[in-house]
Protein backbone atom coordinates (compact mmCIF):
# COMPACT_ATOMS: atom_id res chain seq x y z
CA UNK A 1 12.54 0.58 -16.55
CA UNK A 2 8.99 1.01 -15.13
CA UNK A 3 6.62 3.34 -17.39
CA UNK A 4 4.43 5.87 -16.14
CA UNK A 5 2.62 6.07 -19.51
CA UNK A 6 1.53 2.16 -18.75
CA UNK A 7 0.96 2.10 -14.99
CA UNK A 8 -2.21 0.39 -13.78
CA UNK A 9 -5.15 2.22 -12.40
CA UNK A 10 -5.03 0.70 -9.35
CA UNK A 11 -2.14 2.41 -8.28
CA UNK A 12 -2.97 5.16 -5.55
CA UNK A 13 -1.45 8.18 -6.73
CA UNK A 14 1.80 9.72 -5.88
CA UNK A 15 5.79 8.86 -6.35
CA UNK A 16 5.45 5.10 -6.89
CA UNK A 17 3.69 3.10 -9.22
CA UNK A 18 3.36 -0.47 -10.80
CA UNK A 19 3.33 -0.73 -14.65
CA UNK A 20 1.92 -3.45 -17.09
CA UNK A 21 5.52 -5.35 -17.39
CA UNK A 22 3.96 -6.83 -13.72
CA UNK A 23 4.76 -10.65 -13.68
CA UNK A 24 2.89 -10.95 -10.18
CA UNK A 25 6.03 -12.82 -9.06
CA UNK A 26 4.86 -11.03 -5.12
CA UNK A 27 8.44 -9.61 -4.58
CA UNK A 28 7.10 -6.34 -3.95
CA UNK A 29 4.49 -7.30 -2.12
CA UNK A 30 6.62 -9.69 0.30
CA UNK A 31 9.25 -7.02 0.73
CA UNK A 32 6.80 -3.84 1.31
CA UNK A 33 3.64 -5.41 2.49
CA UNK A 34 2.01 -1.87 3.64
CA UNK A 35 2.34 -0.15 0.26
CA UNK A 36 2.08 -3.36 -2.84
CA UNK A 37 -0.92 -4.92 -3.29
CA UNK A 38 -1.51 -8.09 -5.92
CA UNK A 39 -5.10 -7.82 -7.74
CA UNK A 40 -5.60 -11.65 -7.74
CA UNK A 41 -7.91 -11.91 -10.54
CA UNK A 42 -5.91 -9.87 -13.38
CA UNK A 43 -2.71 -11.20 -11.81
CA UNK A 44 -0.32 -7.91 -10.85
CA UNK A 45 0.86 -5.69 -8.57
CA UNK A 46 -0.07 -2.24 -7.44
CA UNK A 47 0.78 0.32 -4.80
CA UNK A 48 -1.36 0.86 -2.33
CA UNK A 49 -0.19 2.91 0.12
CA UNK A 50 2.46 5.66 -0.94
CA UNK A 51 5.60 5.57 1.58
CA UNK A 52 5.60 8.58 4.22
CA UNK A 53 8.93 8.68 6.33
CA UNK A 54 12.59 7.64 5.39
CA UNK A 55 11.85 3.67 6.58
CA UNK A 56 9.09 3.38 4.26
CA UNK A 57 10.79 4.79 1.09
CA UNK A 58 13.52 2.37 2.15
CA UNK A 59 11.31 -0.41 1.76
CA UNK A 60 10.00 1.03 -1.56
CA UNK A 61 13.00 1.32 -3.22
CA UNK A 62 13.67 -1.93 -2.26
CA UNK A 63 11.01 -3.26 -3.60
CA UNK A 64 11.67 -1.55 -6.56
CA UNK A 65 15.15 -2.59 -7.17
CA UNK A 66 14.02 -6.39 -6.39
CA UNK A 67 11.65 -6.24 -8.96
CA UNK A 68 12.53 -9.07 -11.63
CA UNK A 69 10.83 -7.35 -14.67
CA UNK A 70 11.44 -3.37 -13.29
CA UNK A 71 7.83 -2.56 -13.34
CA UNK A 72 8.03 -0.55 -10.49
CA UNK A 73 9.22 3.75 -11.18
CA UNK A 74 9.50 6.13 -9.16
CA UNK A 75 8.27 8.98 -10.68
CA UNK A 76 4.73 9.35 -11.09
CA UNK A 77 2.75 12.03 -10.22
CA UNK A 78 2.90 13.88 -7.11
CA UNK A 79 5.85 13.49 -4.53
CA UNK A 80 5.92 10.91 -1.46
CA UNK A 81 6.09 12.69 1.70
């Protein structure tokens, strides 16, 4: 279970979040392409873009749930809209 207490800085702030159990396998990023982003040179994932609508906290959540290491929560600060 993803960690808010260990989520990169990266991560643009609201609902979702990436932690530091990121294996940069690209699931996330592959699956919600609009809201993960992969920082290339430290090697993880991050969100980018927090979901706004029903379609894009679909994709989200399944991002989340496809994560291999579950370093993706959903409950950081702030709410999605």
């Amino acid at each position: 279970m993803a960690d808010k207490t260990n989520k990169y800085d990266e991560n643009i702030a609201g609902k979702y979040y990436v932690d530091r159990e990121c294996i940069a396998c690209d699931a996330c990023v592959l699956t919600a392409p609009d809201h993960f982003g992969m920082d290339e040179d430290d090697g993880h994932a991050f969100v980018i873009k927090q979901p706004t609508g029903d379609a894009e906290v679909e994709l989200c959540v399944e991002a989340m749930e496809g994560c291999p290491v579950e370093a993706i929560g959903d409950d950081g600060e702030g709410d999605a809209e």
